[in-house]
PDB file of N, CA and C in Angstrom:
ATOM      1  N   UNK A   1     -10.645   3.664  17.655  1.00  0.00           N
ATOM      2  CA  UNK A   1      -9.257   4.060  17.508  1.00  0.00           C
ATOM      3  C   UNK A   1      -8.675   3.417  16.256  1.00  0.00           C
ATOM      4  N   UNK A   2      -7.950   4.530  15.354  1.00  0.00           N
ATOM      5  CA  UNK A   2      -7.174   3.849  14.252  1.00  0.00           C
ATOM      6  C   UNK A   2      -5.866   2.840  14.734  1.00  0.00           C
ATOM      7  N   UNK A   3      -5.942   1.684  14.264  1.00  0.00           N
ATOM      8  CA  UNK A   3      -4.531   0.971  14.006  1.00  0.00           C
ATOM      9  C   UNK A   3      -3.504   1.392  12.227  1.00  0.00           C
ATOM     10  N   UNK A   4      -2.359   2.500  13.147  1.00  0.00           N
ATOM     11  CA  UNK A   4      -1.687   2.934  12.444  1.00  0.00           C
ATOM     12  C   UNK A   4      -0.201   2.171  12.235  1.00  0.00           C
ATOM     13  N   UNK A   5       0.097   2.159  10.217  1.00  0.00           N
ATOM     14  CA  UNK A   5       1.038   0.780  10.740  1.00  0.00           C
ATOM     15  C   UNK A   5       2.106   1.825   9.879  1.00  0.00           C
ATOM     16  N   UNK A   6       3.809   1.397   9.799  1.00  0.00           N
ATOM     17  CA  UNK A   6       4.623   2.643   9.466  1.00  0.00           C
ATOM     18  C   UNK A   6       4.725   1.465   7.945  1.00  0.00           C
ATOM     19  N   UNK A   7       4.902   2.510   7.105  1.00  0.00           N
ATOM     20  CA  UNK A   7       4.799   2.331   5.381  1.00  0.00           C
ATOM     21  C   UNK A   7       6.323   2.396   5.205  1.00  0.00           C
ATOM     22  N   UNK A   8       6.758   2.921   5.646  1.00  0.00           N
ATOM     23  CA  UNK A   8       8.557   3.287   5.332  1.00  0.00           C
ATOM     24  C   UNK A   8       8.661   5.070   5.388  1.00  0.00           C
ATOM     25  N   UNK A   9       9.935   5.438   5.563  1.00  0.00           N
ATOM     26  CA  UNK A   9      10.438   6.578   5.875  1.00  0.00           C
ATOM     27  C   UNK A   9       9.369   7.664   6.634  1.00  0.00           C
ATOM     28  N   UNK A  10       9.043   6.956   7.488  1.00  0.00           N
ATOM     29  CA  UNK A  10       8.165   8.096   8.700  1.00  0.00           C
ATOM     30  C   UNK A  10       6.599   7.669   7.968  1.00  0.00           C
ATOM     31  N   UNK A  11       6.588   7.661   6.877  1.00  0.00           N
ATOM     32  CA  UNK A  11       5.303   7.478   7.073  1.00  0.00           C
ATOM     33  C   UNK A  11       4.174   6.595   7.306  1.00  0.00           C
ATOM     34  N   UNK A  12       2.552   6.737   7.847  1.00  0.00           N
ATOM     35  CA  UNK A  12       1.994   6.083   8.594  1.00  0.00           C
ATOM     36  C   UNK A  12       0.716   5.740   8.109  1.00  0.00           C
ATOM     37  N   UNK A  13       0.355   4.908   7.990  1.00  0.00           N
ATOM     38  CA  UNK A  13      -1.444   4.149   7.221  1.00  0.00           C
ATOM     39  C   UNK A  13      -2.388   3.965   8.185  1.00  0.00           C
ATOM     40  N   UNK A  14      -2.873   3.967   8.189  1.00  0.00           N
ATOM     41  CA  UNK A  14      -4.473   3.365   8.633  1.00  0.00           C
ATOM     42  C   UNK A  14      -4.670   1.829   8.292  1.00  0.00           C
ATOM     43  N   UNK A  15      -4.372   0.975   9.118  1.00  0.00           N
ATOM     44  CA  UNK A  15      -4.065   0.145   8.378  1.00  0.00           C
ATOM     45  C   UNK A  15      -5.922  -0.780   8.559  1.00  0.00           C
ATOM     46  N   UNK A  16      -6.448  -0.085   9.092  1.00  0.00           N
ATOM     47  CA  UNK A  16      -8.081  -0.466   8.861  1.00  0.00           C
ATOM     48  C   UNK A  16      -8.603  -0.182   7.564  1.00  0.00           C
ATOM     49  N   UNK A  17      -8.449   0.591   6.869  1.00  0.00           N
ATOM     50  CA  UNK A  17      -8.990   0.948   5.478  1.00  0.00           C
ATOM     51  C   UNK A  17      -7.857   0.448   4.735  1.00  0.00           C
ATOM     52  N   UNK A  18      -6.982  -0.649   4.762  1.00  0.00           N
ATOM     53  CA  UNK A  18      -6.476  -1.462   3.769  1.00  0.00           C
ATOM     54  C   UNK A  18      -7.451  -2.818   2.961  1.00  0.00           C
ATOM     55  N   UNK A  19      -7.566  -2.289   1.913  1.00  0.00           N
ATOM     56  CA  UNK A  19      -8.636  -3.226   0.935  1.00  0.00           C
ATOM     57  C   UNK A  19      -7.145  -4.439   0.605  1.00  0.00           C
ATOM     58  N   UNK A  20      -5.954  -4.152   0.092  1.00  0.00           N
ATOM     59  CA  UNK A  20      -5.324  -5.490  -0.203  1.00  0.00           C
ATOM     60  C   UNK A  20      -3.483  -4.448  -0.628  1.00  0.00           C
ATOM     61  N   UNK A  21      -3.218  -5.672  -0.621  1.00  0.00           N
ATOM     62  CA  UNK A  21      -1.397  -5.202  -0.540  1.00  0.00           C
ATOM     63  C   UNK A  21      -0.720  -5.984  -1.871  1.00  0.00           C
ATOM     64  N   UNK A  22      -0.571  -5.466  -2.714  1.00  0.00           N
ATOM     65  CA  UNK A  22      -0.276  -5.845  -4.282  1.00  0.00           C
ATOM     66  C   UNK A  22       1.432  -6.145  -4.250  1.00  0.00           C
ATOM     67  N   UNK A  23       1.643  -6.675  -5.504  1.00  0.00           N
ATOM     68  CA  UNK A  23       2.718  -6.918  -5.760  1.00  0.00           C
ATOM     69  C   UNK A  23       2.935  -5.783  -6.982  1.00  0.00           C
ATOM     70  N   UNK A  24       3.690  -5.173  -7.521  1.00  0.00           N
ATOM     71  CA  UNK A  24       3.571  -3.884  -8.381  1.00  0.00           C
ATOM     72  C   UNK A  24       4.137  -3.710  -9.656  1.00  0.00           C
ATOM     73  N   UNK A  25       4.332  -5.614  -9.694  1.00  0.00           N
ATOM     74  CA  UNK A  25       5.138  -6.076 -11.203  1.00  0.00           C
ATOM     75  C   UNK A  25       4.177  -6.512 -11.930  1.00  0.00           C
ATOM     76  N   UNK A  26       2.928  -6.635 -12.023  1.00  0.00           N
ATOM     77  CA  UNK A  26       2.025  -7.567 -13.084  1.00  0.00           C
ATOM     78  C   UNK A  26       1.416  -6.128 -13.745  1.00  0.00           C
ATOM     79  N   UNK A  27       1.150  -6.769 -15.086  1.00  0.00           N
ATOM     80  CA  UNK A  27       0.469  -5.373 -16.156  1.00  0.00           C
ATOM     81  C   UNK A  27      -0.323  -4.468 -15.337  1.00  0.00           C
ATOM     82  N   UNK A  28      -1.674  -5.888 -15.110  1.00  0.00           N
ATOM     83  CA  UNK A  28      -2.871  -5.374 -14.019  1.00  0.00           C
ATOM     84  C   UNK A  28      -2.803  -4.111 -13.216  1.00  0.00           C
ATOM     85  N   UNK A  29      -1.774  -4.433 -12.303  1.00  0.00           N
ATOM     86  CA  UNK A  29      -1.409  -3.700 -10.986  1.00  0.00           C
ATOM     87  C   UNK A  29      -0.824  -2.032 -12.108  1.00  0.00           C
ATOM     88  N   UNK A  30      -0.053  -2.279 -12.748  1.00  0.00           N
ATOM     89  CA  UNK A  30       0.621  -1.270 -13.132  1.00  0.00           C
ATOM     90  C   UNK A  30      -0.224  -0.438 -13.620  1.00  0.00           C
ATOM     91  N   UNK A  31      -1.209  -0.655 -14.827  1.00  0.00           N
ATOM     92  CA  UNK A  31      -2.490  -0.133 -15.268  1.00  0.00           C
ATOM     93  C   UNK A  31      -2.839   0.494 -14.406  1.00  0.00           C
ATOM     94  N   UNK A  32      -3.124  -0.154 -13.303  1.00  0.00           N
ATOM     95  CA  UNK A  32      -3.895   0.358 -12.155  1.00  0.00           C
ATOM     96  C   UNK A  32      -3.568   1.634 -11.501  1.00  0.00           C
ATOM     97  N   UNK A  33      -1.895   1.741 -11.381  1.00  0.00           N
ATOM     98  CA  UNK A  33      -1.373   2.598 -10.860  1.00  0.00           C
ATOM     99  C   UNK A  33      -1.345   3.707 -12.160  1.00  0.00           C
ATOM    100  N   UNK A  34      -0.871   3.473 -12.989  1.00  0.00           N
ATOM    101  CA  UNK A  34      -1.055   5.118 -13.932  1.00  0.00           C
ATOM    102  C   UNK A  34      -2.156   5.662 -14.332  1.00  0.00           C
ATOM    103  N   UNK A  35      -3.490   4.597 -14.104  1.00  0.00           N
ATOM    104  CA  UNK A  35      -4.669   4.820 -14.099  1.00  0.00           C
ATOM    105  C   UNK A  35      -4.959   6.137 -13.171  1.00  0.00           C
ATOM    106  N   UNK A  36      -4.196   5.325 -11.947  1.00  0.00           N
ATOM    107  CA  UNK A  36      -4.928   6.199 -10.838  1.00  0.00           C
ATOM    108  C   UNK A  36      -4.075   7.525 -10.513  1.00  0.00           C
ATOM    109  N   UNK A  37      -2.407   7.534 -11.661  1.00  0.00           N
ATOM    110  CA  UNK A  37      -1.665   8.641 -11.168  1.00  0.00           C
ATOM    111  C   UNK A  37      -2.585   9.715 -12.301  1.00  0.00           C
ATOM    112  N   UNK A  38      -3.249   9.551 -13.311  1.00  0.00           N
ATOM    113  CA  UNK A  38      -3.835  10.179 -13.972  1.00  0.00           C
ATOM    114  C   UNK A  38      -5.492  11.118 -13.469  1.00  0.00           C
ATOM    115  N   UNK A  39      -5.634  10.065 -12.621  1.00  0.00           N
ATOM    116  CA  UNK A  39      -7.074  10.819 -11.961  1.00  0.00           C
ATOM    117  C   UNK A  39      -6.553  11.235 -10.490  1.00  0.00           C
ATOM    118  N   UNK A  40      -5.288  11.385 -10.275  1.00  0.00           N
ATOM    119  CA  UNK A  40      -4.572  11.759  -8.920  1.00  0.00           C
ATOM    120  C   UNK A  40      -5.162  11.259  -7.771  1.00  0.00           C
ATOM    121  N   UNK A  41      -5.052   9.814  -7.981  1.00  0.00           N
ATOM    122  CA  UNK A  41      -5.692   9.082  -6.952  1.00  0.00           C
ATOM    123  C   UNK A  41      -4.341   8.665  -6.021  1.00  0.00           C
ATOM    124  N   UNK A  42      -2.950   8.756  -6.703  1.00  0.00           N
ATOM    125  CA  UNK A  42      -2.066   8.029  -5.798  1.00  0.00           C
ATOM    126  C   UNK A  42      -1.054   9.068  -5.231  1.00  0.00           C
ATOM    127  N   UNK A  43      -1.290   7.911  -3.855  1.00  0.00           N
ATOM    128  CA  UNK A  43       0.230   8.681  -3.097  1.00  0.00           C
ATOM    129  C   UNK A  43       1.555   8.124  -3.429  1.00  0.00           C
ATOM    130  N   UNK A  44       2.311   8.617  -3.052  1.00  0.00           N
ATOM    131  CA  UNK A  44       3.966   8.125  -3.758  1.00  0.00           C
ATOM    132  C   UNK A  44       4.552   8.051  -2.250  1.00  0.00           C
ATOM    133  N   UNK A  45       4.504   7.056  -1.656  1.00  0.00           N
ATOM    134  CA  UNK A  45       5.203   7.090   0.069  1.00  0.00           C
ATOM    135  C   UNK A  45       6.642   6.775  -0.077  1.00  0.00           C
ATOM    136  N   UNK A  46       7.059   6.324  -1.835  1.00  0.00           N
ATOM    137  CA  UNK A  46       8.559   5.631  -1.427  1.00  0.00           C
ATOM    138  C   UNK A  46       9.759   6.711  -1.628  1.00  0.00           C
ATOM    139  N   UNK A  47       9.536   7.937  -1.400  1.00  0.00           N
ATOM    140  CA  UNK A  47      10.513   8.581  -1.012  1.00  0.00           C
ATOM    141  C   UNK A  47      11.886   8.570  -2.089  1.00  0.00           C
ATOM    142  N   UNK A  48      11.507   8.295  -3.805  1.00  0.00           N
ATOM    143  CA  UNK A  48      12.253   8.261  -4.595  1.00  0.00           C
ATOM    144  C   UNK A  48      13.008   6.941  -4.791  1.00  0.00           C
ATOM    145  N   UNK A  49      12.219   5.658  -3.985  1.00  0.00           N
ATOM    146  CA  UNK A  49      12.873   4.639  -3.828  1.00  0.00           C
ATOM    147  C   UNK A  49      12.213   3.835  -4.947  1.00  0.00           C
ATOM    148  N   UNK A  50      12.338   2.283  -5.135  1.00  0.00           N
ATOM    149  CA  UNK A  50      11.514   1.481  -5.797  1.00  0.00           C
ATOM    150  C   UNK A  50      10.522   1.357  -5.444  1.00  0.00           C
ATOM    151  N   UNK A  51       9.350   1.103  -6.434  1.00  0.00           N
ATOM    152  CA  UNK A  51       8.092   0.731  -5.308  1.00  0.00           C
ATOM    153  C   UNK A  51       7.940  -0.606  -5.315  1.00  0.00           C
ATOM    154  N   UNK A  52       7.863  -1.148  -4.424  1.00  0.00           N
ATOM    155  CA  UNK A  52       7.897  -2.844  -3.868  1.00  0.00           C
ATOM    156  C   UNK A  52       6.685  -3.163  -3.812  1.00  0.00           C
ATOM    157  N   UNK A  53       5.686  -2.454  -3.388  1.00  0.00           N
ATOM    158  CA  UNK A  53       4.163  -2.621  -2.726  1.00  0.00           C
ATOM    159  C   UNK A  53       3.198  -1.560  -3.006  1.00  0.00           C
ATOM    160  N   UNK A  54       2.047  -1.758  -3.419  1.00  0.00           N
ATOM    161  CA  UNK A  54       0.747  -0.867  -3.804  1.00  0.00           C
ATOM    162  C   UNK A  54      -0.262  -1.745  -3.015  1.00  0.00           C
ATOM    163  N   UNK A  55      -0.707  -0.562  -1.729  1.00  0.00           N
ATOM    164  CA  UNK A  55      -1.816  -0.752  -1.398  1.00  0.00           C
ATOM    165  C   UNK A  55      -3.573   0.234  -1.838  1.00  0.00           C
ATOM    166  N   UNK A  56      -4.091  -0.880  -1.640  1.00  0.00           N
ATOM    167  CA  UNK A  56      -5.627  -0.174  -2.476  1.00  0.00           C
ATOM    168  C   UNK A  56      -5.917  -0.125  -1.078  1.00  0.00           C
ATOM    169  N   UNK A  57      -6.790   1.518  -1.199  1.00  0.00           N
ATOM    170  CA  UNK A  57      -7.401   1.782  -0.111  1.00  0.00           C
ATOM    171  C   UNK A  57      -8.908   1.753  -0.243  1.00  0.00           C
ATOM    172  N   UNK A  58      -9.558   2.057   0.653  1.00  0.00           N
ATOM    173  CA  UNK A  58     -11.271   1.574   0.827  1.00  0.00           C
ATOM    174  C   UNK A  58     -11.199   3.191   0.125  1.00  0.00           C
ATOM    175  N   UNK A  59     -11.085   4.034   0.073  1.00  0.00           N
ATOM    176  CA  UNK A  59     -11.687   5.665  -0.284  1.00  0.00           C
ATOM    177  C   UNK A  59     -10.768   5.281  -1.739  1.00  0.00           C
ATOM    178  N   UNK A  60     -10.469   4.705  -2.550  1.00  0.00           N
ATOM    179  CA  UNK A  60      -9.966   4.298  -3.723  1.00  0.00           C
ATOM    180  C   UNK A  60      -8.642   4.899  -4.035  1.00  0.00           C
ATOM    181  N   UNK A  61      -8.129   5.228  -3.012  1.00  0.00           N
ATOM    182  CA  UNK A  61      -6.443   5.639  -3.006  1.00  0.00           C
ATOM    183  C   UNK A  61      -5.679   4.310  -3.299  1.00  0.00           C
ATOM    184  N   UNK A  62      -4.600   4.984  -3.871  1.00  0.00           N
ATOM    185  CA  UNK A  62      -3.769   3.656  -3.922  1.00  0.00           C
ATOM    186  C   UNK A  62      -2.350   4.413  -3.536  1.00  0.00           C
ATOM    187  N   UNK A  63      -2.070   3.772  -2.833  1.00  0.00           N
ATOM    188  CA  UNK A  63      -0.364   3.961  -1.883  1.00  0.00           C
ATOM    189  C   UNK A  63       0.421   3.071  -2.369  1.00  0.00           C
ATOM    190  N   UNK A  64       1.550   3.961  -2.624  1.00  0.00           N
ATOM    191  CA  UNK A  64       2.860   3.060  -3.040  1.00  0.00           C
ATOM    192  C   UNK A  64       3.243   3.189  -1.784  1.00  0.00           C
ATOM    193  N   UNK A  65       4.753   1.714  -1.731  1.00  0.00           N
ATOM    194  CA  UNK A  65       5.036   1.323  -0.206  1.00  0.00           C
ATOM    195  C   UNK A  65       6.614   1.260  -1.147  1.00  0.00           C
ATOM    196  N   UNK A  66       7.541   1.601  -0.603  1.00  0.00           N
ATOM    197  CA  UNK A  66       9.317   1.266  -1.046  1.00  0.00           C
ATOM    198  C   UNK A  66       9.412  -0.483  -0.134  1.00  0.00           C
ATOM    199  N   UNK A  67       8.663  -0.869   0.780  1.00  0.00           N
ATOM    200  CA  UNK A  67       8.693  -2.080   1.719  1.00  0.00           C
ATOM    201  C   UNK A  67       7.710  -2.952   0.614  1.00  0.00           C
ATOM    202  N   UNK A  68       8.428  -4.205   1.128  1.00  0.00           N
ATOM    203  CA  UNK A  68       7.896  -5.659   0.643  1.00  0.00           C
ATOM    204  C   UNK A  68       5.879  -5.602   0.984  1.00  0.00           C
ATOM    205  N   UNK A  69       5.646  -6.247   0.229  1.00  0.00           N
ATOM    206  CA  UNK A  69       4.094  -6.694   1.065  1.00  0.00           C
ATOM    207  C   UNK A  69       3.847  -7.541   2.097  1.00  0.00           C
ATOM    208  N   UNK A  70       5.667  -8.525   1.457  1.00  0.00           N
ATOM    209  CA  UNK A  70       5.486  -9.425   3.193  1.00  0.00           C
ATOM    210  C   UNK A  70       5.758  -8.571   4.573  1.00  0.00           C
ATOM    211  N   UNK A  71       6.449  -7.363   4.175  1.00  0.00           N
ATOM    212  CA  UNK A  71       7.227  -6.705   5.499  1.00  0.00           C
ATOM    213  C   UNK A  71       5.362  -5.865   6.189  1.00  0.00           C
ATOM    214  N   UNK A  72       4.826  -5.468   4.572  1.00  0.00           N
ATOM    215  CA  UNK A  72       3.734  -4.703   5.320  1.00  0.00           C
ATOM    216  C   UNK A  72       2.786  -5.197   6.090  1.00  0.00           C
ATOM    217  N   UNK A  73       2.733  -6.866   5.699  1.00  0.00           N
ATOM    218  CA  UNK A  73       1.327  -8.027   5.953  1.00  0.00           C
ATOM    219  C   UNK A  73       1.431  -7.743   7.353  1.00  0.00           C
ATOM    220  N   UNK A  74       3.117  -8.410   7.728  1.00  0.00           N
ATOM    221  CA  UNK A  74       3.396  -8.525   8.913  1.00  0.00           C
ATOM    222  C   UNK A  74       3.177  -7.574   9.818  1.00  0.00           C
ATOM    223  N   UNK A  75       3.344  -6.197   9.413  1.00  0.00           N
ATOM    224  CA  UNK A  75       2.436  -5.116  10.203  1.00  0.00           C
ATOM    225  C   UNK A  75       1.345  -4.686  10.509  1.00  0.00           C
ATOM    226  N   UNK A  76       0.639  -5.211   9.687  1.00  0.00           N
ATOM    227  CA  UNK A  76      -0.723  -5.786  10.054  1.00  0.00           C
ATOM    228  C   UNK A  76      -1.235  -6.592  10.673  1.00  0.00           C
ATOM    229  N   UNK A  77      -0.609  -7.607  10.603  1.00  0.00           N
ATOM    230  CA  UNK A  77      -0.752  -8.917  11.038  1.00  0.00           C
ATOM    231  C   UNK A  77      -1.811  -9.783  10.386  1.00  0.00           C
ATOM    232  N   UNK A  78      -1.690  -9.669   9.482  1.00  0.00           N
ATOM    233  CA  UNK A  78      -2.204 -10.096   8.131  1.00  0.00           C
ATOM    234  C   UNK A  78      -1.268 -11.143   8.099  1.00  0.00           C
ATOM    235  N   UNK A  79      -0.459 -12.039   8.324  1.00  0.00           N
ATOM    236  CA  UNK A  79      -0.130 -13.190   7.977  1.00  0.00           C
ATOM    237  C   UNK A  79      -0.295 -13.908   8.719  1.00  0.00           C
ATOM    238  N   UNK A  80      -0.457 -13.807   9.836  1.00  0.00           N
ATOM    239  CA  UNK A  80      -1.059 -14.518  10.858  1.00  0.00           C
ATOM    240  C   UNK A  80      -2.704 -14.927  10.872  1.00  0.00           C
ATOM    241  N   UNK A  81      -3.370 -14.352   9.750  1.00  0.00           N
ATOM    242  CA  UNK A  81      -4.781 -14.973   9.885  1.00  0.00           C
ATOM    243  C   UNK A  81      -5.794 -13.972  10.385  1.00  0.00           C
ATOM    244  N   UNK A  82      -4.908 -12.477  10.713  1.00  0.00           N
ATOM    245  CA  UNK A  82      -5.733 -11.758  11.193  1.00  0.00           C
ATOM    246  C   UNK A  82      -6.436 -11.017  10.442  1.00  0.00           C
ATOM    247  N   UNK A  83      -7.292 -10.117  10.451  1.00  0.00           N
ATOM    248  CA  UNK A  83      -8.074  -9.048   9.828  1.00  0.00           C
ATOM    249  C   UNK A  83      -6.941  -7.816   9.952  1.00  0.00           C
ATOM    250  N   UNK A  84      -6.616  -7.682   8.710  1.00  0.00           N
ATOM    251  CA  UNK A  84      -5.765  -6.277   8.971  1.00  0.00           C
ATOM    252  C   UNK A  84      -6.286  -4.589   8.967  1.00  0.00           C
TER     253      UNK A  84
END
């Protein structure tokens, strides 16, 4: 069974195929993202909002989140030490 966690405005992840939960201000990360809006690797979940959070997925998607990475960890339970 998938553990599905909510991303913001209705929508919903898999939060088993989360490889890591970025911060979306460093060059790196940003590269990363127009990299991947160029080979249409990314989803856009923030609903015209800021993006706060880029998660890398195991199938090499990368999801924007309008929510913090601390708000997403915690839905995972990724700050607690767990396997998210």
């Amino acid at each position: 069974m998938h553990t599905l966690i909510h991303i913001g405005f209705g929508n919903m992840l898999n939060a088993d195929k989360i490889i890591a939960i970025l911060q979306p201000d460093s060059a790196p990360v940003k590269r990363m993202v127009q990299h991947g809006k160029e080979e249409s690797l990314v989803v856009d979940a923030t609903q015209g909002r800021k993006t706060k959070a880029v998660l890398l997925m195991e199938n090499n998607r990368i999801v924007l989140s309008a929510l913090t990475p601390e708000t997403l960890a915690s839905r995972t339970g990724a700050e607690n030490g767990e396997k998210a």
